[in-house]
Protein backbone atom coordinates (compact mmCIF):
# COMPACT_ATOMS: atom_id res chain seq x y z
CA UNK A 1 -41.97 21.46 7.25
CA UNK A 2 -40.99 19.97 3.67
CA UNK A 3 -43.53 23.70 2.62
CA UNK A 4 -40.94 25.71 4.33
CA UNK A 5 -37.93 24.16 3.40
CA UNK A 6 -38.99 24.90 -0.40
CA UNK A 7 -40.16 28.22 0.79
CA UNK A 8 -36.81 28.94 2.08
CA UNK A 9 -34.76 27.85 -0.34
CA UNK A 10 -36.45 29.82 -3.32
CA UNK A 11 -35.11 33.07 -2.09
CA UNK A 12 -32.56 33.97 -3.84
CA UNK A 13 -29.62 36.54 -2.97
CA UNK A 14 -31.75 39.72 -3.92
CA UNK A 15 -34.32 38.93 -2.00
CA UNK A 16 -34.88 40.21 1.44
CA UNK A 17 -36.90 38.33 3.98
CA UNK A 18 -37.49 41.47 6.27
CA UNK A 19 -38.72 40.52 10.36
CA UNK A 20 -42.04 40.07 10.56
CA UNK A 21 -43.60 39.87 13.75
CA UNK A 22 -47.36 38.97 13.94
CA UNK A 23 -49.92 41.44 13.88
CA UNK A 24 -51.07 40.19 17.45
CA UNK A 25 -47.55 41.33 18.97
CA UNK A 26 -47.67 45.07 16.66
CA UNK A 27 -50.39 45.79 18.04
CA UNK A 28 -50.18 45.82 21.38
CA UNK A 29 -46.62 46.92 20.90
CA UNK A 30 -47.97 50.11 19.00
CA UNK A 31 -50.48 50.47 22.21
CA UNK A 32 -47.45 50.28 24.84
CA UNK A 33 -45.54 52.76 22.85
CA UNK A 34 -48.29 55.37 22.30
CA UNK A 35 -48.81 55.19 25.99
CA UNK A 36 -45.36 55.32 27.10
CA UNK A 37 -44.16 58.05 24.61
CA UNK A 38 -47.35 60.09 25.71
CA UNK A 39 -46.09 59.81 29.58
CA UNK A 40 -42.09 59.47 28.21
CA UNK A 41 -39.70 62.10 30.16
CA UNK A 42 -40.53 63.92 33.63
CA UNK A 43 -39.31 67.34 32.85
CA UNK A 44 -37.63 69.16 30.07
CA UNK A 45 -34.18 68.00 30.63
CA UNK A 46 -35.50 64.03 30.01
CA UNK A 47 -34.33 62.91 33.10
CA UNK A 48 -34.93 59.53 31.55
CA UNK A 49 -36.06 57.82 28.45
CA UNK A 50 -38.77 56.01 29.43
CA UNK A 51 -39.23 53.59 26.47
CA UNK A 52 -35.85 52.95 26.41
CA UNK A 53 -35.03 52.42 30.05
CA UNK A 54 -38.25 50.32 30.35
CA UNK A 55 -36.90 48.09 27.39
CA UNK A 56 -32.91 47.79 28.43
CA UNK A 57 -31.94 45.10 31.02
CA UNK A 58 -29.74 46.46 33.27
CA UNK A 59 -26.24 46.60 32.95
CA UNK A 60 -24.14 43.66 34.28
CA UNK A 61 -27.21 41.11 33.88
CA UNK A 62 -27.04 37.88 32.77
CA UNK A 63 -30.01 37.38 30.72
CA UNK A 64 -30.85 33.91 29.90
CA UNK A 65 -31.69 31.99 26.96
CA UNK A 66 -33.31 28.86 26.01
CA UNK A 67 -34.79 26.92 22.54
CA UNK A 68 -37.30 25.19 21.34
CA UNK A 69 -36.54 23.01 19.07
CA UNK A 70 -32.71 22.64 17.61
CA UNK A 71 -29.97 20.15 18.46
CA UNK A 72 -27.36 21.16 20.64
CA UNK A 73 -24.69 21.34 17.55
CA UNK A 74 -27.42 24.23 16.69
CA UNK A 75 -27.47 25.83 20.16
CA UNK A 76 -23.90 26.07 20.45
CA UNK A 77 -23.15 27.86 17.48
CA UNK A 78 -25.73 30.47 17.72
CA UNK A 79 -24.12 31.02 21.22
CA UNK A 80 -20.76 31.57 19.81
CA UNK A 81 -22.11 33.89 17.26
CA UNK A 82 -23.93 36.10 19.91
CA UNK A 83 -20.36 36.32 21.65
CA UNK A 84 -19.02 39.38 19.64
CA UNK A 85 -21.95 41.15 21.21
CA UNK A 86 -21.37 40.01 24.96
CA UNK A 87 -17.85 40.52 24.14
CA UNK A 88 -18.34 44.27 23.66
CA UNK A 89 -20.23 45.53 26.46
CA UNK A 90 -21.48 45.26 30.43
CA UNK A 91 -24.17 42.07 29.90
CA UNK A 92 -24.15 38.14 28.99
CA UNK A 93 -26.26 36.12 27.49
CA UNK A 94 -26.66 33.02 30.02
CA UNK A 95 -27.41 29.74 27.54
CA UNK A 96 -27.49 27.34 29.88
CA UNK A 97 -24.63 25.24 28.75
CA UNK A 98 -24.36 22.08 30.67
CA UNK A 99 -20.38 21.17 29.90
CA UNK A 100 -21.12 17.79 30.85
CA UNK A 101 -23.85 16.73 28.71
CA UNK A 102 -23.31 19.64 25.86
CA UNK A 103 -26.74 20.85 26.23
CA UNK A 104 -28.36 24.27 26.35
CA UNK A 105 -31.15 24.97 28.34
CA UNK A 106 -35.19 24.33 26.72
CA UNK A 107 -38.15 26.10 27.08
CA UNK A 108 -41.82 24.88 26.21
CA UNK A 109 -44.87 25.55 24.96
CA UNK A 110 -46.47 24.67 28.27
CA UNK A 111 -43.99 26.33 30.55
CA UNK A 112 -45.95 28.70 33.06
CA UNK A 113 -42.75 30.12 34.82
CA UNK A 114 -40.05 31.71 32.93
CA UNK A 115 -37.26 29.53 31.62
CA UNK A 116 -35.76 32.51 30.12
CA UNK A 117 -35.96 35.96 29.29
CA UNK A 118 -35.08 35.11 25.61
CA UNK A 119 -37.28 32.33 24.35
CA UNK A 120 -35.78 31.07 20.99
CA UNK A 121 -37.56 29.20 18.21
CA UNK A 122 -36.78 28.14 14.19
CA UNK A 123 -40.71 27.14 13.56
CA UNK A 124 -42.26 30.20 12.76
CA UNK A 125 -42.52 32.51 9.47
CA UNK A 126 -39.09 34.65 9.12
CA UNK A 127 -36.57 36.29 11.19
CA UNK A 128 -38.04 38.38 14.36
CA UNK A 129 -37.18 39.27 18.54
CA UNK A 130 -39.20 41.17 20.56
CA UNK A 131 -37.44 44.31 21.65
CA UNK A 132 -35.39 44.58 25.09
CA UNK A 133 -37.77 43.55 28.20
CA UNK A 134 -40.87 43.00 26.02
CA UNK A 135 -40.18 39.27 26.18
CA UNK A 136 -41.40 39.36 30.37
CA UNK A 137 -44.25 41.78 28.98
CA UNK A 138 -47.21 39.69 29.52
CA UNK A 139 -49.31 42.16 27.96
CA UNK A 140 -47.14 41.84 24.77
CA UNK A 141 -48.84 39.57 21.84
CA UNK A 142 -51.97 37.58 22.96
CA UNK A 143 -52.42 35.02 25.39
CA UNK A 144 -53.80 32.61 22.67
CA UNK A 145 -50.75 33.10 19.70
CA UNK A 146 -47.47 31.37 19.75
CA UNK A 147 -45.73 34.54 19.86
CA UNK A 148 -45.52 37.26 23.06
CA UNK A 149 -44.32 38.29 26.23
CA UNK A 150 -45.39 35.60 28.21
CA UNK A 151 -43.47 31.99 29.54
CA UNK A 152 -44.62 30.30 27.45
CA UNK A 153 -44.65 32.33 24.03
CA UNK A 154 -41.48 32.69 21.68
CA UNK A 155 -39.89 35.94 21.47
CA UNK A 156 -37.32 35.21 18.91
CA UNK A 157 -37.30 33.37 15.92
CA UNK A 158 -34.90 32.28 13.35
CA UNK A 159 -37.20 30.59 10.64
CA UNK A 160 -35.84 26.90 9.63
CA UNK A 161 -32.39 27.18 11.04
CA UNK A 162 -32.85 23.87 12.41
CA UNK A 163 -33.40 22.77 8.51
CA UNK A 164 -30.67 24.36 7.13
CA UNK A 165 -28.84 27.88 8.04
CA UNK A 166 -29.13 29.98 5.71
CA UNK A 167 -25.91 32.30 3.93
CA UNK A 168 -24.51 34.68 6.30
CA UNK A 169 -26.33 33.58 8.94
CA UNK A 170 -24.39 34.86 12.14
CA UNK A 171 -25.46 38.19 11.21
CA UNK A 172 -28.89 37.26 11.12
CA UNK A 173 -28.16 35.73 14.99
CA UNK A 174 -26.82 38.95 15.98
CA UNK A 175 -28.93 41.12 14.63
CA UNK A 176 -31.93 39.65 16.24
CA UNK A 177 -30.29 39.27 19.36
CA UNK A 178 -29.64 43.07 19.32
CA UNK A 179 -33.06 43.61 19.22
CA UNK A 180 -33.27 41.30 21.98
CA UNK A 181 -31.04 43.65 23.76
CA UNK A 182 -33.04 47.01 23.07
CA UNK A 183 -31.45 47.75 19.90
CA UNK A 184 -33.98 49.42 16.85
CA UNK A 185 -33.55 49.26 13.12
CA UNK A 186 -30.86 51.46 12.20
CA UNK A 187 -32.68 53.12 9.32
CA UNK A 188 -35.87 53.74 11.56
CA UNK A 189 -33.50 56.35 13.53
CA UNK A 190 -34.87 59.54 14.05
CA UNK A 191 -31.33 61.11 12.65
CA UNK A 192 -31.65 59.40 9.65
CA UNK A 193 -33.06 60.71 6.35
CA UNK A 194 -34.71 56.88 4.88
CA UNK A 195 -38.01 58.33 5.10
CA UNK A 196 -37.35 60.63 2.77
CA UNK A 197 -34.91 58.57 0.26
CA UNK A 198 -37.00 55.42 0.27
CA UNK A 199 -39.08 54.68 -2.71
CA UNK A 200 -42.74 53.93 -0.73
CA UNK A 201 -44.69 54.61 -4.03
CA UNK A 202 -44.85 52.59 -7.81
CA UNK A 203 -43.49 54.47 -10.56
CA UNK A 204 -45.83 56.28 -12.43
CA UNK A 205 -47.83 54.24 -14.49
CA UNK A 206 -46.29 50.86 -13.10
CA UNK A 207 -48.70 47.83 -13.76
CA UNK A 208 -47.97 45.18 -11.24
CA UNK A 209 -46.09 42.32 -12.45
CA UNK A 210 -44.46 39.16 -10.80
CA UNK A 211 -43.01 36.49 -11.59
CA UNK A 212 -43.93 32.95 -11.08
CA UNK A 213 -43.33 32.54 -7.24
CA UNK A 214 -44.86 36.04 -6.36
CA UNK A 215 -42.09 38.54 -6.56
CA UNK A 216 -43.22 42.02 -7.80
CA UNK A 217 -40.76 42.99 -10.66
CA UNK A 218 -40.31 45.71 -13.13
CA UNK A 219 -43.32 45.78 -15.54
CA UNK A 220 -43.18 45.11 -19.39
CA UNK A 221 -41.90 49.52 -19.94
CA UNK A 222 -39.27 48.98 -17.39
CA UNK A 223 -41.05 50.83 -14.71
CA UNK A 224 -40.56 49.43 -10.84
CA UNK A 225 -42.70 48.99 -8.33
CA UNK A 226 -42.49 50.81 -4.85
CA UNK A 227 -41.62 49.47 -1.64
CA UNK A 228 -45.46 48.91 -0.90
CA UNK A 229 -46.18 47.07 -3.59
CA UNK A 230 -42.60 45.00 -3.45
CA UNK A 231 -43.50 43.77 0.04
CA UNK A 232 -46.65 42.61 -0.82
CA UNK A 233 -44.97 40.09 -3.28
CA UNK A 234 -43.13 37.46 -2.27
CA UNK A 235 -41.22 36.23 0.37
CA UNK A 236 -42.69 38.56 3.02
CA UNK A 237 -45.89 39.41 1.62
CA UNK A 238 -46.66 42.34 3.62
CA UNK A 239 -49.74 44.86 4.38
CA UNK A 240 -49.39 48.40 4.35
CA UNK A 241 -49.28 48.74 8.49
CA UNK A 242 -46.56 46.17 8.59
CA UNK A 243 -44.33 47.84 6.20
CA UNK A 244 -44.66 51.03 8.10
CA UNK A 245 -44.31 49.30 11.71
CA UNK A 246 -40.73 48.17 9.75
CA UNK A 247 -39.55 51.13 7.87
CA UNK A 248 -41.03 54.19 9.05
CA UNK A 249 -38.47 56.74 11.06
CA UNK A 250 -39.48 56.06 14.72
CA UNK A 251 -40.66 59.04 17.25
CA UNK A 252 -37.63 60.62 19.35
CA UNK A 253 -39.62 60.69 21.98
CA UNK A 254 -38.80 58.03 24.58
CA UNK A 255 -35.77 56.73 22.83
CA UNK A 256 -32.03 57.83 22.90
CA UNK A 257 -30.28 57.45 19.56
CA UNK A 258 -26.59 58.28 18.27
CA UNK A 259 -25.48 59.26 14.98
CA UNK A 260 -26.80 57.51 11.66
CA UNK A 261 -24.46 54.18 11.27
CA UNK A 262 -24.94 53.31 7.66
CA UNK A 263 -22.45 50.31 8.75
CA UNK A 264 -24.62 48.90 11.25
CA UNK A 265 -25.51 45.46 11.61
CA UNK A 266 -28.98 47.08 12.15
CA UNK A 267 -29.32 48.34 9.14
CA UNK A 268 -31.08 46.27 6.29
CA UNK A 269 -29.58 45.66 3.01
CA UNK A 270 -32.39 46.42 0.68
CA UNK A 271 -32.45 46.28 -3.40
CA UNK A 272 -31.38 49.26 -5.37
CA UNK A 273 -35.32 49.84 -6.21
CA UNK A 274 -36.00 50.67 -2.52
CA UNK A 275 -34.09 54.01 -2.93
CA UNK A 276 -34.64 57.25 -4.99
CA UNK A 277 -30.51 57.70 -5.90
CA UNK A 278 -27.49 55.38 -6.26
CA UNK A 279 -25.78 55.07 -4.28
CA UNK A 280 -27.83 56.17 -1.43
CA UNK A 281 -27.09 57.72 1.99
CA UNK A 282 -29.29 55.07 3.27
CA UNK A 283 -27.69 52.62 1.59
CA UNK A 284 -25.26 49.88 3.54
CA UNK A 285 -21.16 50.14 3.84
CA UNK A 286 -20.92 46.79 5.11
CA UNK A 287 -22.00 43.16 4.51
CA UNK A 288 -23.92 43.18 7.64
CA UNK A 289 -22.52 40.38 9.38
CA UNK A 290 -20.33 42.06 11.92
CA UNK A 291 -20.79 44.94 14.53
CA UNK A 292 -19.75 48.35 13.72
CA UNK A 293 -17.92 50.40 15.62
CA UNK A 294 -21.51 52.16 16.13
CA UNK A 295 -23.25 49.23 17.21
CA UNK A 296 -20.62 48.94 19.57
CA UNK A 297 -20.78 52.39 21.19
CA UNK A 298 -24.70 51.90 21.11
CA UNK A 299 -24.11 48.60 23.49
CA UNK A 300 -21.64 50.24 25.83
CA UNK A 301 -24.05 53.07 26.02
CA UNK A 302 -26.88 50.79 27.13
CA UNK A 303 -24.66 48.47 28.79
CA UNK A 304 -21.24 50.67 30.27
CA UNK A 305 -18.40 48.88 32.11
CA UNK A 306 -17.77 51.94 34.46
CA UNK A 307 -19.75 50.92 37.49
CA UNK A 308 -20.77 54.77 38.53
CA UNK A 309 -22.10 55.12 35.16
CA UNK A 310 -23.97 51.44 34.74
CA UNK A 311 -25.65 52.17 38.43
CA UNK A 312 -26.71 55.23 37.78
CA UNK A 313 -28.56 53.32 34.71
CA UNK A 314 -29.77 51.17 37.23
CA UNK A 315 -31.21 54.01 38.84
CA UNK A 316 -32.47 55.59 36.27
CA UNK A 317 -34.46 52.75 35.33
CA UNK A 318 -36.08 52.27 38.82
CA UNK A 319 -37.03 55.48 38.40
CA UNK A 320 -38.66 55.63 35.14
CA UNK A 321 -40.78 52.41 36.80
CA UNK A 322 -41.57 53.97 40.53
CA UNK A 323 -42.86 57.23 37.68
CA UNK A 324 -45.13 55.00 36.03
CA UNK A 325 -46.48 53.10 38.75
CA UNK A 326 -47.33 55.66 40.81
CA UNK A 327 -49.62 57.46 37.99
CA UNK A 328 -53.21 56.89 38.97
CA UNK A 329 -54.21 56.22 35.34
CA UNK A 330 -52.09 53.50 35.00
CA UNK A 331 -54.42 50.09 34.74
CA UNK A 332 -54.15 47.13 37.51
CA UNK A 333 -53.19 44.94 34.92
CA UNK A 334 -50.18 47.10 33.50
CA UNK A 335 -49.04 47.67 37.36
CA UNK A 336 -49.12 43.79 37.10
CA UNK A 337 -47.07 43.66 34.08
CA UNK A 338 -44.03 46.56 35.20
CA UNK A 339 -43.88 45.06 38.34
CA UNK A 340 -43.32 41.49 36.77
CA UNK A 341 -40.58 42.66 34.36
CA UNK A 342 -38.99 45.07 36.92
CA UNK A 343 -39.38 41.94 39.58
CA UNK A 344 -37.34 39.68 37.02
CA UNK A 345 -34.61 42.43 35.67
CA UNK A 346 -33.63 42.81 39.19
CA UNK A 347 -32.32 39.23 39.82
């Protein structure tokens, strides 16, 4: 623990410590998608989304939460912070307070049932949440890792807050609790140009360079390496695959997007090497700690007050899994797993 305390604290305010979700989790994540993208949609109108209504909770649910690890001082103030989200839309985040005791509800390492649909740790490498339902997905992450879709397997982790909490935090808390909630990385929208303003390759010529705890930095001519090569380097020390899973524009297909909200709390605040002008389109408006009026209209969309509106959701939804399940190419053990997450997004 005393390693990643010193870990921690060497960052300094232009680094970036960027999710990282183990490699277990991606890929069976990038298997789901393919396959639900491939069967996404049931006639040319996209009657429904199917990745996305597979991944939202339904409107009006209260979706629970529980820790491992923590103090209830801890607990309670990562509950207030998630409030401006609950605040905004149809759907609550149920942390098990207990007002007589102070305590929030626990999960375990051993549980076999459910404590929650959002499993919450601080002992793992960086900042990461499984997206939307995947956290009931028992065929999410592998049976053997600490991270994954079943009961007993984090789905959201906020490295070392239980050390210390790092500068700015709450939006750290609410951006992973977005994802939680089916939200994507706002520059990974298919309406936004960051594929083609990000700086993926070294300059010409660059020779790498770092300094003495890993970072990749401009060489000895002044020339800068890419976004490959900088996420190799310290803190997040990245492959090419997981850089890709993290900043590549994501497929339309299966996924309903609005407008390009460069002050979304969903969009990273990279360094000034990551993009090809300054300032860039891709670039940030905001300090990321708060909602933006686009996050905002992205959570009533997903989660609407109007009751016609969230039922037919609701609907739509039950659809999307009655579609799937009654393909005769899905697998016995993915009929196991929709009918598990559809069994516990109906409570």
């Amino acid at each position: 623990m005393a390693e990643n305390r010193s870990r921690l604290e060497t960052l300094t305010n232009e680094d970036i410590l960027i999710e990282r979700l183990p490699q277990s989790v991606l890929s069976t994540m990038e298997v789901r998608d393919r396959w639900f993208t491939h069967n996404s949609g049931s006639n040319g109108n996209a009657e429904f989304f199917v990745v996305e209504d597979l991944l939202r909770w339904l409107p009006g649910q209260a979706v629970r939460v529980a820790f491992l690890g923590g103090n209830s001082v801890l607990h309670r103030e990562i509950a207030e912070a998630t409030k401006q989200i609950t605040d905004a839309c149809n759907i609550s985040l149920d942390f098990g307070h207990n007002p007589a005791t102070g305590t929030y509800r626990t999960w375990s390492t051993e549980d076999e049932e459910y404590a929650a649909e959002i499993r919450v740790s601080f002992d793992q490498d960086g900042y990461f949440s499984l997206v939307g339902s995947d956290s009931i997905n028992p065929s999410i992450g592998a049976f053997f890792q600490p991270v994954g879709g079943r009961p007993n397997q984090r789905t959201l982790n906020l490295d070392g807050f239980h050390i210390f909490k790092p500068v700015g935090w709450e939006g750290t808390v609410r951006h992973e609790f977005l994802h939680a909630l089916a939200f994507h990385h706002e520059h990974q929208s298919p309406n936004s140009a960051c594929d083609e303003e990000f700086r993926w390759q070294d300059d010409l010529g660059y020779e790498p360079t770092t300094d003495a705890n890993g970072r990749y930095i401009p060489d000895h001519a002044g020339r800068k390496p890419g976004i490959y090569t900088y996420l190799a380097g310290f803190p997040n020390f990245w492959n090419t695959s997981m850089v890709d899973h993290n900043l590549r524009r994501l497929p339309p297909d299966g996924l309903g997007f609005g407008e390009f909200d460069r002050a979304s709390i969903m969009l990273y605040r990279f360094p000034a090497l990551f993009y090809r002008s300054n300032p860039s389109p891709c670039g940030p408006t905001t300090n990321g700690q708060n909602l933006s009026e686009g996050d905002i209209a992205g959570l009533l969309r997903l989660y609407p007050h109007e009751e016609p509106v969230a039922e037919a959701l609701r609907s739509r939804r039950s659809r999307a899994f009655e579609a799937l399940l009654s393909r005769d190419d899905v697998s016995g053990s993915l009929k196991a797993s929709l009918t598990k997450q559809h069994s516990m997004i109906r409570r």
